[in-house]
Protein backbone atom coordinates (compact mmCIF):
# COMPACT_ATOMS: atom_id res chain seq x y z
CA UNK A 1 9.18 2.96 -10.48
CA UNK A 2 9.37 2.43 -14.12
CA UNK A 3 6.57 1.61 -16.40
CA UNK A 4 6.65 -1.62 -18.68
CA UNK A 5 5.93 -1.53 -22.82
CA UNK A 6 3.98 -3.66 -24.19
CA UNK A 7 3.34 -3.82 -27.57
CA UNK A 8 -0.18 -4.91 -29.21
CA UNK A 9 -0.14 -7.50 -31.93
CA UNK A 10 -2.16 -4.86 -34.06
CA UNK A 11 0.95 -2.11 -33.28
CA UNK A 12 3.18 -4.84 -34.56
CA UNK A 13 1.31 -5.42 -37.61
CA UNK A 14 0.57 -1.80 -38.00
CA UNK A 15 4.65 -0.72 -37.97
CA UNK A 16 5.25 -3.94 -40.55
CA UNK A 17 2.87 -2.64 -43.16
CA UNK A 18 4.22 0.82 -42.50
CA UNK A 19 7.66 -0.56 -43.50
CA UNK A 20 6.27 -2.61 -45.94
CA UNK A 21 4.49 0.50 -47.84
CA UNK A 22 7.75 2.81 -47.07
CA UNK A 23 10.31 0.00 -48.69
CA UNK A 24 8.55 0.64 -51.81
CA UNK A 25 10.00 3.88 -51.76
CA UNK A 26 12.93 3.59 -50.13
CA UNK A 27 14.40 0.63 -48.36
CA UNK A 28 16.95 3.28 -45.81
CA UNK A 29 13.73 5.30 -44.67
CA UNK A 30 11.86 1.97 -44.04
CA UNK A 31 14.17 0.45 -42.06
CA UNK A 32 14.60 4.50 -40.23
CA UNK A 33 11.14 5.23 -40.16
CA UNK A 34 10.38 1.47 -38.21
CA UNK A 35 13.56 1.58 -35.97
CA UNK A 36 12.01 5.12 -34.78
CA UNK A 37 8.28 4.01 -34.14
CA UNK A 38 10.06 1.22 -32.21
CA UNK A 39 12.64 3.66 -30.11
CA UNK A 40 9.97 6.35 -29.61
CA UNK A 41 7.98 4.92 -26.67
CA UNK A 42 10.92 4.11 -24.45
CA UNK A 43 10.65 7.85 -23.03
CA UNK A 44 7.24 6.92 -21.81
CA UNK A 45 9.11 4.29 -19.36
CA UNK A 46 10.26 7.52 -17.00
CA UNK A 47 7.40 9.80 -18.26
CA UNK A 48 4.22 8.08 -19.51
CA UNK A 49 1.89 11.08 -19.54
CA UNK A 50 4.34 12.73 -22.01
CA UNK A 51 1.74 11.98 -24.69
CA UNK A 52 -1.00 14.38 -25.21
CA UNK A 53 -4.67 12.83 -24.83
CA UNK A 54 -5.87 11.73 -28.15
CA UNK A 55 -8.77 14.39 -28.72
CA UNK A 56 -10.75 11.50 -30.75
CA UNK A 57 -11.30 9.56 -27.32
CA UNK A 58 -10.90 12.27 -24.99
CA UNK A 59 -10.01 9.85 -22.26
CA UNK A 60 -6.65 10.62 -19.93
CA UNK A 61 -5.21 7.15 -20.41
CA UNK A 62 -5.11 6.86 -23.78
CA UNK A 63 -2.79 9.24 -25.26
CA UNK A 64 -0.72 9.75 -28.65
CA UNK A 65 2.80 10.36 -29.78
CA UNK A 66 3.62 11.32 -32.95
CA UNK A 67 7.02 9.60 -34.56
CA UNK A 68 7.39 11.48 -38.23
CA UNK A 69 3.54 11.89 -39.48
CA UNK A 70 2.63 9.08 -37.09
CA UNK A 71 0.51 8.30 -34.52
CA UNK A 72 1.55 5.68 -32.19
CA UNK A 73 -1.52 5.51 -29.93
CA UNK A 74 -0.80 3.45 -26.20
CA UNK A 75 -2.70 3.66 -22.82
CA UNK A 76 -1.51 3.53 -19.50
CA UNK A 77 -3.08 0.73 -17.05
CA UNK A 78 -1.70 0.90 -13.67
CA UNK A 79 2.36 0.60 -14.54
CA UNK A 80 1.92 -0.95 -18.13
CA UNK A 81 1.72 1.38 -21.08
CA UNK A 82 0.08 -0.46 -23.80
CA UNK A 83 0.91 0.22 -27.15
CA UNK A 84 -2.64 -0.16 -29.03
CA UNK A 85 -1.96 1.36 -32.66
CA UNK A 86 0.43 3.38 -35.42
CA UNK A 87 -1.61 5.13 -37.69
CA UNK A 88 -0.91 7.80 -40.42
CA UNK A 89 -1.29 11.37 -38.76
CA UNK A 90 -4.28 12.60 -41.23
CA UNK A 91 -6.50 9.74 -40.02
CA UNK A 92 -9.02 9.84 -37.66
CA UNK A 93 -8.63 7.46 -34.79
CA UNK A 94 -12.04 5.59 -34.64
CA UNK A 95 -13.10 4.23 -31.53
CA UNK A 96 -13.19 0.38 -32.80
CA UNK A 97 -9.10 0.60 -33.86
CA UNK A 98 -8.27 0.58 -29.94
């Protein structure tokens, strides 16, 4: 049985400001960089333990993929997959961003 997506409205807000910051830049990577965040967890519908564990948490259902120098953070409840966060890969995940 597949698993369902669901995206937080903090992942949402997250991948907008990512955008946002990236347009500045370069309006082509932006809109790349978002589509891929966005495409990225749809492997995790046949395979949700694809992720490694994110070592900040250390807990089996919460787990990490990276998309570019990413982190799109999600946990699995029963046959959702919750996406919780996108952060930039050189920060620490703290406990109270989940």
């Amino acid at each position: 049985m597949d698993y369902k997506i669901i995206w937080s409205p903090e992942a949402l807000e997250d991948i907008d400001a990512i955008g946002e910051y990236i347009a500045r830049d370069s309006a082509f990577y932006a809109e790349s960089t978002v589509n891929k965040i966005y495409e990225t967890p749809q492997s995790l519908i046949h395979f949700p333990k694809s992720g490694r564990v994110v070592p900040e948490i250390g807990d089996a259902a919460i787990r990490e993929l990276y998309v570019f120098q990413y982190r799109l953070i999600y946990e699995i409840k029963g046959k959702e997959i919750y996406i919780l966060t996108v952060i930039h890969g050189k920060r620490l995940l703290d406990k109270d961003q989940i």
